[in-house]
Protein backbone atom coordinates (compact mmCIF):
# COMPACT_ATOMS: atom_id res chain seq x y z
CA UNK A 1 186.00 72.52 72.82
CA UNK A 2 186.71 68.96 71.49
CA UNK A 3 187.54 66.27 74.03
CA UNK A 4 188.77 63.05 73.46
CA UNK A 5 186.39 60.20 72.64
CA UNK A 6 188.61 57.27 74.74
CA UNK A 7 191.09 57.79 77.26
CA UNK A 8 195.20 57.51 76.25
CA UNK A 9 196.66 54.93 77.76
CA UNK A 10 199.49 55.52 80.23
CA UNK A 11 201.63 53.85 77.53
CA UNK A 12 200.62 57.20 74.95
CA UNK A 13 201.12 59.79 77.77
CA UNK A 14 204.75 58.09 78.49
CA UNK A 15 205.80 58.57 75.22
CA UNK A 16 204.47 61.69 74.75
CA UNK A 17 206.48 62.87 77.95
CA UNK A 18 210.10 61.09 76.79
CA UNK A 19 211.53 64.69 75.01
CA UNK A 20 210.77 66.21 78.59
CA UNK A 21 214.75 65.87 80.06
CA UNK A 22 215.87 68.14 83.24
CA UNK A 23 219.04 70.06 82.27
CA UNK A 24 221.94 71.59 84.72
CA UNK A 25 222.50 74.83 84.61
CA UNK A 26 225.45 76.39 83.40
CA UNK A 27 227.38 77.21 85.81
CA UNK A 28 230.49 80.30 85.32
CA UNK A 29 233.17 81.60 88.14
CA UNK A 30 232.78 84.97 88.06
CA UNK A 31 236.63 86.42 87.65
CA UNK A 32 236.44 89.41 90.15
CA UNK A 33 235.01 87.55 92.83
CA UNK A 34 236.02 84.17 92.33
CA UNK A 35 232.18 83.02 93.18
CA UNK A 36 230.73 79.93 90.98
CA UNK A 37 226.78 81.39 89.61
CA UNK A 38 224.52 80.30 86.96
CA UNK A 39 225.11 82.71 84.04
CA UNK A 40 223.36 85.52 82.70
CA UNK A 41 221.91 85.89 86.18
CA UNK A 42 222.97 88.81 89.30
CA UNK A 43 225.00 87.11 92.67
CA UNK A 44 225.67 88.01 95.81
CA UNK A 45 229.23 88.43 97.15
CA UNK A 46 229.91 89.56 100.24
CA UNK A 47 226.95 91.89 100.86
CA UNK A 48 227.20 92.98 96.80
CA UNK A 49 225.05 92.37 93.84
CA UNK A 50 227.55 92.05 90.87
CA UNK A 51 226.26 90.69 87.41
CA UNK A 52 229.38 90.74 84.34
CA UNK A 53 232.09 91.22 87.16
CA UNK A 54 230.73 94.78 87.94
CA UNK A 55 229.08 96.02 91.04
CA UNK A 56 225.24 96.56 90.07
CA UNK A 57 224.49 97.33 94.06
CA UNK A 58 226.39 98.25 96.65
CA UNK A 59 224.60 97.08 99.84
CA UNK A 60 220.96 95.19 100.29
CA UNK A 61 218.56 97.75 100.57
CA UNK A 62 216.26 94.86 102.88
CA UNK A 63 219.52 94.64 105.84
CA UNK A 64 218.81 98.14 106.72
C-alpha cells in the first residue's frame, strides 16, 4: 500500500477538514402527542413507542 513520501502539514489536513460542519437535527412535534423528536425516528410518550403519530408499542417490554 502506498504511503506518503513527506508528512502534510497541519495547514493541508485543516483544509482538507473545512467541508466537515456539525448539523442540528430536525426536529418535528409530533401532533397526537404534542412531544418535540427528531424525525423519521420512534419516541417515547408516556410509557408508548409511537413513530408517524401511531402507537408502534404499547408498553416497554424491559419495565416488566
Amino acid at each position: 500500500m502506498p504511503n506518503p513520501k513527506r508528512r502534510h502539514s497541519q495547514q493541508r489536513s485543516a483544509k482538507r477538514r473545512t467541508h466537515y460542519k456539525a448539523v442540528a437535527a430536525t426536529l418535528t412535534t409530533d401532533k397526537v402527542t404534542g412531544e418535540t423528536h427528531v424525525r423519521h425516528r420512534a419516541h417515547m410518550s408516556e410509557g408508548k413507542l409511537y413513530y408517524k403519530g401511531q402507537v408502534v408499542v404499547e408498553a416497554s417490554p424491559i419495565g416488566k
